[in-house]
PDB file of N, CA and C in Angstrom:
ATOM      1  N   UNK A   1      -5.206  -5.694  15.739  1.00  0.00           N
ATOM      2  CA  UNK A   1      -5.406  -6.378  17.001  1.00  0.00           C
ATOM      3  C   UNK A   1      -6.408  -7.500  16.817  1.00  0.00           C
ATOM      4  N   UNK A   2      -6.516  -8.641  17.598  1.00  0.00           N
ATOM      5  CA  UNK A   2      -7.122  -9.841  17.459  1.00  0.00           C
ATOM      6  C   UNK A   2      -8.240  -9.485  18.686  1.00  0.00           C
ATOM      7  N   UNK A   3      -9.441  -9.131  18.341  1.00  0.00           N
ATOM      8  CA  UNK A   3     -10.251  -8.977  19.685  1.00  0.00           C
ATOM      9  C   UNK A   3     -10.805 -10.161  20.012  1.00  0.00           C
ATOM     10  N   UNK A   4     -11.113 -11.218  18.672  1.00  0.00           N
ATOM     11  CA  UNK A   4     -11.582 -12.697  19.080  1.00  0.00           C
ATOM     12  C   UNK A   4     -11.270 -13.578  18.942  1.00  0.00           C
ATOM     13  N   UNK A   5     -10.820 -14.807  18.806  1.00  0.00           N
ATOM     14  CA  UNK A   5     -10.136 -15.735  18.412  1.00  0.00           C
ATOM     15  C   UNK A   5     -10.438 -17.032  18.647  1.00  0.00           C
ATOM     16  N   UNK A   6     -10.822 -18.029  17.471  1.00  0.00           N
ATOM     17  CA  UNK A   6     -10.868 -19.240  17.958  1.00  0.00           C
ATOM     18  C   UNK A   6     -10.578 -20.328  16.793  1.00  0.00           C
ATOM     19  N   UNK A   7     -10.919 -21.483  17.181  1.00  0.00           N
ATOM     20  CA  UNK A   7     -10.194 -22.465  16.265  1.00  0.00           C
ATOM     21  C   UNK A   7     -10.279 -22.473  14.774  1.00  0.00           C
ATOM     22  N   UNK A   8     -11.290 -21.994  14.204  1.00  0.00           N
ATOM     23  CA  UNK A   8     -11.823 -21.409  12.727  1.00  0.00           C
ATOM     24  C   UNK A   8     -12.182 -19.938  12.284  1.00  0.00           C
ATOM     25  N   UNK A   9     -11.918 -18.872  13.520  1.00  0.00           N
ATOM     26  CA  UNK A   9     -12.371 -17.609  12.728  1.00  0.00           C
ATOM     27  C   UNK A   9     -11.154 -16.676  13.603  1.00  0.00           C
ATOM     28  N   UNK A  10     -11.534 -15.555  13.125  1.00  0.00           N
ATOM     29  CA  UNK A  10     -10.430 -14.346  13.575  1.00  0.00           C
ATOM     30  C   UNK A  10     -11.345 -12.749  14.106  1.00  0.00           C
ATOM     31  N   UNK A  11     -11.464 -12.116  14.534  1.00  0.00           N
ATOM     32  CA  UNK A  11     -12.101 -10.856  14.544  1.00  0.00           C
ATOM     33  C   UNK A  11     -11.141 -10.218  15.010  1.00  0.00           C
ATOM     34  N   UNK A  12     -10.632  -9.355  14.161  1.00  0.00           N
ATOM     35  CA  UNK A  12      -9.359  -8.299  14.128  1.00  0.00           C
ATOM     36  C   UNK A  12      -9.871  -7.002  13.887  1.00  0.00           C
ATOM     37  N   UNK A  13      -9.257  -5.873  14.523  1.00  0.00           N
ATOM     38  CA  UNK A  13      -9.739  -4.592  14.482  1.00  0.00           C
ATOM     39  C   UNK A  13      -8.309  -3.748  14.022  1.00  0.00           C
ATOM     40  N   UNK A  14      -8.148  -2.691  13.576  1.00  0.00           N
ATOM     41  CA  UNK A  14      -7.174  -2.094  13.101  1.00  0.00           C
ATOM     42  C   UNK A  14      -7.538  -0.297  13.448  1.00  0.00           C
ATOM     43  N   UNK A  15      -5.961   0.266  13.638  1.00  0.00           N
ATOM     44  CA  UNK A  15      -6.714   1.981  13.647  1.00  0.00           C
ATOM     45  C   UNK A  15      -6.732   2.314  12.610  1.00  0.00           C
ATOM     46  N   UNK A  16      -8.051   3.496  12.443  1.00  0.00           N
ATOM     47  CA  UNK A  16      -8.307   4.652  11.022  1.00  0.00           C
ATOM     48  C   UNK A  16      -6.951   5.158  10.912  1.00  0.00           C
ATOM     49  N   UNK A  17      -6.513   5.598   9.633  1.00  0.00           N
ATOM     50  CA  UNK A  17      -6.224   6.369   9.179  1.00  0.00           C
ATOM     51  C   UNK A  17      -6.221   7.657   9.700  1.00  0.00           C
ATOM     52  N   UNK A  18      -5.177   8.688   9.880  1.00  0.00           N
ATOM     53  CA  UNK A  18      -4.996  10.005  10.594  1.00  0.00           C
ATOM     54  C   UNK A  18      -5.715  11.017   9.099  1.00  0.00           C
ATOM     55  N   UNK A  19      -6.010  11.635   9.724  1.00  0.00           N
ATOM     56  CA  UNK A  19      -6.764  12.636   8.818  1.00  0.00           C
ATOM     57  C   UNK A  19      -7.476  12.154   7.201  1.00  0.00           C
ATOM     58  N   UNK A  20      -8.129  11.242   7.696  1.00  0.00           N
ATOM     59  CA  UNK A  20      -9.052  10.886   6.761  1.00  0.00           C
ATOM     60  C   UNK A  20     -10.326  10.556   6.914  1.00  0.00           C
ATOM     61  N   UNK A  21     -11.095  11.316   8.345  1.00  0.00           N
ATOM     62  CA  UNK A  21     -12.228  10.941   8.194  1.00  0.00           C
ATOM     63  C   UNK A  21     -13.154  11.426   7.906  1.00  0.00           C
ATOM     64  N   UNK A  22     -12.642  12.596   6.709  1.00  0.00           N
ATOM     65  CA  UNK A  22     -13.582  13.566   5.810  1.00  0.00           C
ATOM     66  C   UNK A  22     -13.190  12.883   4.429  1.00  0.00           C
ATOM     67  N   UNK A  23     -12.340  11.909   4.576  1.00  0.00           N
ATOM     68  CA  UNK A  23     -12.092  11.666   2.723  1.00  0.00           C
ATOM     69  C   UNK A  23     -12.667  10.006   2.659  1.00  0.00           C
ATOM     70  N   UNK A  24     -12.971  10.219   1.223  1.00  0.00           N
ATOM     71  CA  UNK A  24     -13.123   8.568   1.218  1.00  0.00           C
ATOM     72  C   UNK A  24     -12.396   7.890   0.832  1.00  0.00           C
ATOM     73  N   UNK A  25     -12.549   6.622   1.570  1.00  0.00           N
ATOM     74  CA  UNK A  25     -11.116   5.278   1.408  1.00  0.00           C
ATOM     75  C   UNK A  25     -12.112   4.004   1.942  1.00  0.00           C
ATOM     76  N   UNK A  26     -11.328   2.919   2.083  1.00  0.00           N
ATOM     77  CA  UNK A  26     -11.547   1.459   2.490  1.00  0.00           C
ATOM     78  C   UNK A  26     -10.395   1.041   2.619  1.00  0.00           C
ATOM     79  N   UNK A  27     -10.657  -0.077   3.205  1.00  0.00           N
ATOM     80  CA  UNK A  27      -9.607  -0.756   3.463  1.00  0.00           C
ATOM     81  C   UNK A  27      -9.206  -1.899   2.949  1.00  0.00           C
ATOM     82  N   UNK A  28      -7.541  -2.441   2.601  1.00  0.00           N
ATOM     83  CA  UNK A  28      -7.937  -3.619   1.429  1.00  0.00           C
ATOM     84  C   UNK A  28      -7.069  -4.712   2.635  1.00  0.00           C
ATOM     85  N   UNK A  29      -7.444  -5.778   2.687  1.00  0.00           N
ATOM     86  CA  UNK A  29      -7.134  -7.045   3.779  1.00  0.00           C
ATOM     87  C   UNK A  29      -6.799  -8.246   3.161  1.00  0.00           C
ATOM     88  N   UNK A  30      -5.548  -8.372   3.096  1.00  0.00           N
ATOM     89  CA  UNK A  30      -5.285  -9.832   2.782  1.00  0.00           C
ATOM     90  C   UNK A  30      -4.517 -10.584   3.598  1.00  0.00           C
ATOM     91  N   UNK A  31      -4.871 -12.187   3.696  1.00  0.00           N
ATOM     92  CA  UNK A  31      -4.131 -13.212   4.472  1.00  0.00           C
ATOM     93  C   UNK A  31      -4.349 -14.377   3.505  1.00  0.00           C
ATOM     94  N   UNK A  32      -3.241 -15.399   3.146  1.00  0.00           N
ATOM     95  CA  UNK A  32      -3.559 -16.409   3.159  1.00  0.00           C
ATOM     96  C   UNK A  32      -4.081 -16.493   1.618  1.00  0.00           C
ATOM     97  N   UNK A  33      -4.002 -15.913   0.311  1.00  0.00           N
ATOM     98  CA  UNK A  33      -4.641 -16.136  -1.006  1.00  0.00           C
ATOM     99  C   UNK A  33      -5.877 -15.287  -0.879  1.00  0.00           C
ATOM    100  N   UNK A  34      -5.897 -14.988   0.165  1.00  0.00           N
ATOM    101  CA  UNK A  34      -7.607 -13.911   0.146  1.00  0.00           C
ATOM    102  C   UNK A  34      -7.477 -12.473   0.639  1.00  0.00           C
ATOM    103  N   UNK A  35      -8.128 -11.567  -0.509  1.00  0.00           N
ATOM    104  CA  UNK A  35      -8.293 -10.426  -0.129  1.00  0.00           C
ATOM    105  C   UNK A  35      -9.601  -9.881  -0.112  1.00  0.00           C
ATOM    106  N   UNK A  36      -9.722  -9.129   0.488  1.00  0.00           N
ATOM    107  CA  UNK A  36     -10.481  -8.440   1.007  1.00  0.00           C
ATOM    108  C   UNK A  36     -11.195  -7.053   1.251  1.00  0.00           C
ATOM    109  N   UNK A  37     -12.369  -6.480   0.442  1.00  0.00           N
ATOM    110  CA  UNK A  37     -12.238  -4.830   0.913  1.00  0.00           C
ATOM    111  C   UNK A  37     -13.413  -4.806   2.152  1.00  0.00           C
ATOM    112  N   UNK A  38     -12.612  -3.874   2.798  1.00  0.00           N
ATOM    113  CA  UNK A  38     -13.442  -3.381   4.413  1.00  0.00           C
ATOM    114  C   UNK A  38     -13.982  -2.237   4.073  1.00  0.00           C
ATOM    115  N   UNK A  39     -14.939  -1.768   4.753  1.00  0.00           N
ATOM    116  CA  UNK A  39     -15.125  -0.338   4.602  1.00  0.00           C
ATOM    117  C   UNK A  39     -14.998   0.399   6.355  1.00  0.00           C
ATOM    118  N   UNK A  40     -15.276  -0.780   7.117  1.00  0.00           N
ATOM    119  CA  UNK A  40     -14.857  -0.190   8.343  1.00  0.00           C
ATOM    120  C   UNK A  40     -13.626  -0.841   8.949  1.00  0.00           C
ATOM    121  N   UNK A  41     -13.428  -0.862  10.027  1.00  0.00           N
ATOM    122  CA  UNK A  41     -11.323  -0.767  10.528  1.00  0.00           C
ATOM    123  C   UNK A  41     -11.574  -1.929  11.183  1.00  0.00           C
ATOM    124  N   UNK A  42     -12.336  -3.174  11.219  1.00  0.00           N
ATOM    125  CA  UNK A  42     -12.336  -4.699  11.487  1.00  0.00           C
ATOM    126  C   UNK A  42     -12.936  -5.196  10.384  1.00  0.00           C
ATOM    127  N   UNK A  43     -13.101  -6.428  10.600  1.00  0.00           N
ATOM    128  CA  UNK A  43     -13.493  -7.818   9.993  1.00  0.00           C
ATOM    129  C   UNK A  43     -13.238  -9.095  10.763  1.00  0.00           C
ATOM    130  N   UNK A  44     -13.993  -9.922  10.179  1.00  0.00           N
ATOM    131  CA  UNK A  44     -14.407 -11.205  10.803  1.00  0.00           C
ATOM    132  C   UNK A  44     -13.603 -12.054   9.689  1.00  0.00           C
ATOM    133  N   UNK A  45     -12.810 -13.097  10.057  1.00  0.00           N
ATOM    134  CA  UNK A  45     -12.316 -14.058   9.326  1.00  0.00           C
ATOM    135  C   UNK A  45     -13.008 -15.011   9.465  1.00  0.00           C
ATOM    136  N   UNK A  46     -13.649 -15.818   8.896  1.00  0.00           N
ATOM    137  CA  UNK A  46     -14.235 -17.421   8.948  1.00  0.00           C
ATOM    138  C   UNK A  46     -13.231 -18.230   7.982  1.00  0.00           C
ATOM    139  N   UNK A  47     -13.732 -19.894   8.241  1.00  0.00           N
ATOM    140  CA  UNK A  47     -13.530 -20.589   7.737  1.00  0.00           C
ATOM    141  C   UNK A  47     -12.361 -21.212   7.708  1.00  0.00           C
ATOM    142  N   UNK A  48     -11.170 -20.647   8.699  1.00  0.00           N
ATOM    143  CA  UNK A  48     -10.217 -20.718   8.510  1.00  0.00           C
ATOM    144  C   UNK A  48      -9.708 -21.974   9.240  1.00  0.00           C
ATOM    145  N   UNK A  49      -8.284 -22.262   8.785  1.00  0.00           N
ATOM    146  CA  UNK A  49      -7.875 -23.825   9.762  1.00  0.00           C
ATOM    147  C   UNK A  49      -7.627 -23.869  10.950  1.00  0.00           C
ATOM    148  N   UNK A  50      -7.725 -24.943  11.727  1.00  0.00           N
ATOM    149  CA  UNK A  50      -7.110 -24.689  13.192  1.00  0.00           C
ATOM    150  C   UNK A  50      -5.777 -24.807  13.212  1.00  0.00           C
ATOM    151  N   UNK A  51      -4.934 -24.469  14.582  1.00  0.00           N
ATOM    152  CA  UNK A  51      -3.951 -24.579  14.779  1.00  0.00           C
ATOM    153  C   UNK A  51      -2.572 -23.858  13.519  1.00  0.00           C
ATOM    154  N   UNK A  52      -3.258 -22.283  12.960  1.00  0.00           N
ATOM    155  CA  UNK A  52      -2.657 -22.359  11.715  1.00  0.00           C
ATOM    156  C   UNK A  52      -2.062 -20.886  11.697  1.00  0.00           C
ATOM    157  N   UNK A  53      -0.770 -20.563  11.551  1.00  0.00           N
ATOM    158  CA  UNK A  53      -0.478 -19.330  11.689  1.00  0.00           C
ATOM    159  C   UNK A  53      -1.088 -18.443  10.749  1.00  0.00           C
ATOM    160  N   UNK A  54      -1.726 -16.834  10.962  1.00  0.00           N
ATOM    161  CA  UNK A  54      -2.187 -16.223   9.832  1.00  0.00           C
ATOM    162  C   UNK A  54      -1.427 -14.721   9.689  1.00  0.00           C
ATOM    163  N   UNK A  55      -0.435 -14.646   8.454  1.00  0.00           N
ATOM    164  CA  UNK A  55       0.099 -13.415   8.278  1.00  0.00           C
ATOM    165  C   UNK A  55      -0.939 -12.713   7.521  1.00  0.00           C
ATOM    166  N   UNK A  56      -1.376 -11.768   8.495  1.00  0.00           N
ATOM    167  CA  UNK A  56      -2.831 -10.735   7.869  1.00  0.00           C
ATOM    168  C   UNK A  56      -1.958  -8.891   7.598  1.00  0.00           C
ATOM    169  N   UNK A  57      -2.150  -8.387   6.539  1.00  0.00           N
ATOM    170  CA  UNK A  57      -1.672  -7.277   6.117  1.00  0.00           C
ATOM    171  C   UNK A  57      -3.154  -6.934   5.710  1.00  0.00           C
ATOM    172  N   UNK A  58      -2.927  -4.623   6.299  1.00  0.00           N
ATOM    173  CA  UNK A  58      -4.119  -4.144   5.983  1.00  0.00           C
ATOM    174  C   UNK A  58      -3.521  -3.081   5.158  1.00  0.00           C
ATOM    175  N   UNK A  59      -4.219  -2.817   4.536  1.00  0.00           N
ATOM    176  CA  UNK A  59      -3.831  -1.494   3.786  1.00  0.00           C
ATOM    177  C   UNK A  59      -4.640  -0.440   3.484  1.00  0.00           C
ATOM    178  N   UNK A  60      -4.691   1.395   3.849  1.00  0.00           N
ATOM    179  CA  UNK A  60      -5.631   1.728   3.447  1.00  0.00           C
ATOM    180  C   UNK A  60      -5.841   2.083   1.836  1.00  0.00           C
ATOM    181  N   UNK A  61      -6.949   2.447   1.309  1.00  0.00           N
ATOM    182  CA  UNK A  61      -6.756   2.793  -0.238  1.00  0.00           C
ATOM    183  C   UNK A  61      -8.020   4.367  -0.269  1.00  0.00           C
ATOM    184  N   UNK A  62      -6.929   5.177  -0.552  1.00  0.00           N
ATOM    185  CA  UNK A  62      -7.735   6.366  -0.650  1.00  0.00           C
ATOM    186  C   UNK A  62      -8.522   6.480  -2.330  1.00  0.00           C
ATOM    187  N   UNK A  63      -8.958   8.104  -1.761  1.00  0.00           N
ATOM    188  CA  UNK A  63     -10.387   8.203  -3.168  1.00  0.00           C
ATOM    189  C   UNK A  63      -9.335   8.477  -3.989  1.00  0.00           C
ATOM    190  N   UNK A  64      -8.412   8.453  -4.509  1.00  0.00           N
ATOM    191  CA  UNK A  64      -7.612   8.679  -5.684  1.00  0.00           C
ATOM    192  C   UNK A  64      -6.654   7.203  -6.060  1.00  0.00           C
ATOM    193  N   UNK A  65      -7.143   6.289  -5.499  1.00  0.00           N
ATOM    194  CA  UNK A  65      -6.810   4.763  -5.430  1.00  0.00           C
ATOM    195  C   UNK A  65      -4.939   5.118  -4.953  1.00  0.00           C
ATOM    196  N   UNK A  66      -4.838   5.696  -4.053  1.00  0.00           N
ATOM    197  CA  UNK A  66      -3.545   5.473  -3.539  1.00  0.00           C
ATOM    198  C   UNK A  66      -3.293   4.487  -2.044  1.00  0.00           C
ATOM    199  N   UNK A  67      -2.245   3.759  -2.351  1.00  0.00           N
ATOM    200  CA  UNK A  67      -2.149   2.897  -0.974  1.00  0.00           C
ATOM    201  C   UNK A  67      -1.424   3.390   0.300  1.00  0.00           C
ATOM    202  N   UNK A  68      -1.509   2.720   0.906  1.00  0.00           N
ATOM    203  CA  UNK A  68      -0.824   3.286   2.305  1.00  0.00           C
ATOM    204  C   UNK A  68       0.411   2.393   2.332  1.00  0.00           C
ATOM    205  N   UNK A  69       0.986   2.273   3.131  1.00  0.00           N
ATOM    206  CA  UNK A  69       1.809   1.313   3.632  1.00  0.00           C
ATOM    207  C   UNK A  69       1.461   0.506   4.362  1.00  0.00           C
ATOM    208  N   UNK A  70       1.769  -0.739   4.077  1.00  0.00           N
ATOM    209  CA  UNK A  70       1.158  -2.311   4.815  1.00  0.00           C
ATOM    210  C   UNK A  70       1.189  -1.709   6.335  1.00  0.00           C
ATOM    211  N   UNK A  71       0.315  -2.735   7.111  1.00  0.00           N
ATOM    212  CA  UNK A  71       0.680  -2.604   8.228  1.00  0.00           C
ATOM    213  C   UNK A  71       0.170  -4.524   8.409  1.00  0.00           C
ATOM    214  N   UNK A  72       0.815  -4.749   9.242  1.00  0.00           N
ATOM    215  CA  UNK A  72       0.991  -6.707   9.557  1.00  0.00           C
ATOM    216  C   UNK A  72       0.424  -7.117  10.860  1.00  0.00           C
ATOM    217  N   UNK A  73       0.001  -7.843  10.466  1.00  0.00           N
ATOM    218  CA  UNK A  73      -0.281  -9.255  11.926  1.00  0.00           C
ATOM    219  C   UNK A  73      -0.087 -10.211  11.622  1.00  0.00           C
ATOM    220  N   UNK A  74       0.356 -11.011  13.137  1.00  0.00           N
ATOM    221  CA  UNK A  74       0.355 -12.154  12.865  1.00  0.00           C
ATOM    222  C   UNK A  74      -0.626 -13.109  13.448  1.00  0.00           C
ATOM    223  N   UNK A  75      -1.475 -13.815  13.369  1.00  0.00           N
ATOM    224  CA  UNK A  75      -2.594 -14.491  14.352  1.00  0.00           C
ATOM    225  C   UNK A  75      -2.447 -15.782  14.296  1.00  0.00           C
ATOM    226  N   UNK A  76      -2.904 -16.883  15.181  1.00  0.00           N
ATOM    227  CA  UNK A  76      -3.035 -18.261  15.008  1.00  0.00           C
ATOM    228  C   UNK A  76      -4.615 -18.673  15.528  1.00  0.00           C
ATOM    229  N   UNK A  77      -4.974 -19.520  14.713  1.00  0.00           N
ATOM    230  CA  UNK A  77      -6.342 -20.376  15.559  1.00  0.00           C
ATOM    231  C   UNK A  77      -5.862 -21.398  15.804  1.00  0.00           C
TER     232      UNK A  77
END
């Protein structure tokens, strides 16, 4: 979800993971040539262009480095 939005940044929030909040994981975030590790279920995008569509995929990565299945957005500034 896009909670903020403006002509250069993004603040997107995403849900945890179902039964993982006794295990450890992060989250890996990419849009655009850039990735990203989260450790909590948002992030702040800066720097970004105006007027510019952004296909953002999150993924979780558990303590045994296994992935989840993408999950997608799409955002514009």
């Amino acid at each position: 979800f896009v909670t903020v939005q403006s002509t250069n940044s993004l603040n997107i929030s995403w849900g945890r993971p179902l039964n993982m909040s006794l295990v450890s994981h992060y989250f890996l975030l990419s849009y655009s040539n850039t990735t990203l590790n989260c450790s909590q279920n948002y992030s702040s995008l800066m720097g970004l262009s105006a007027g510019v569509q952004y296909n953002i995929t999150v993924r979780t990565v558990g303590a045994m480095g296994y992935f989840s299945s993408p999950r997608g957005l799409t955002a514009y500034t």
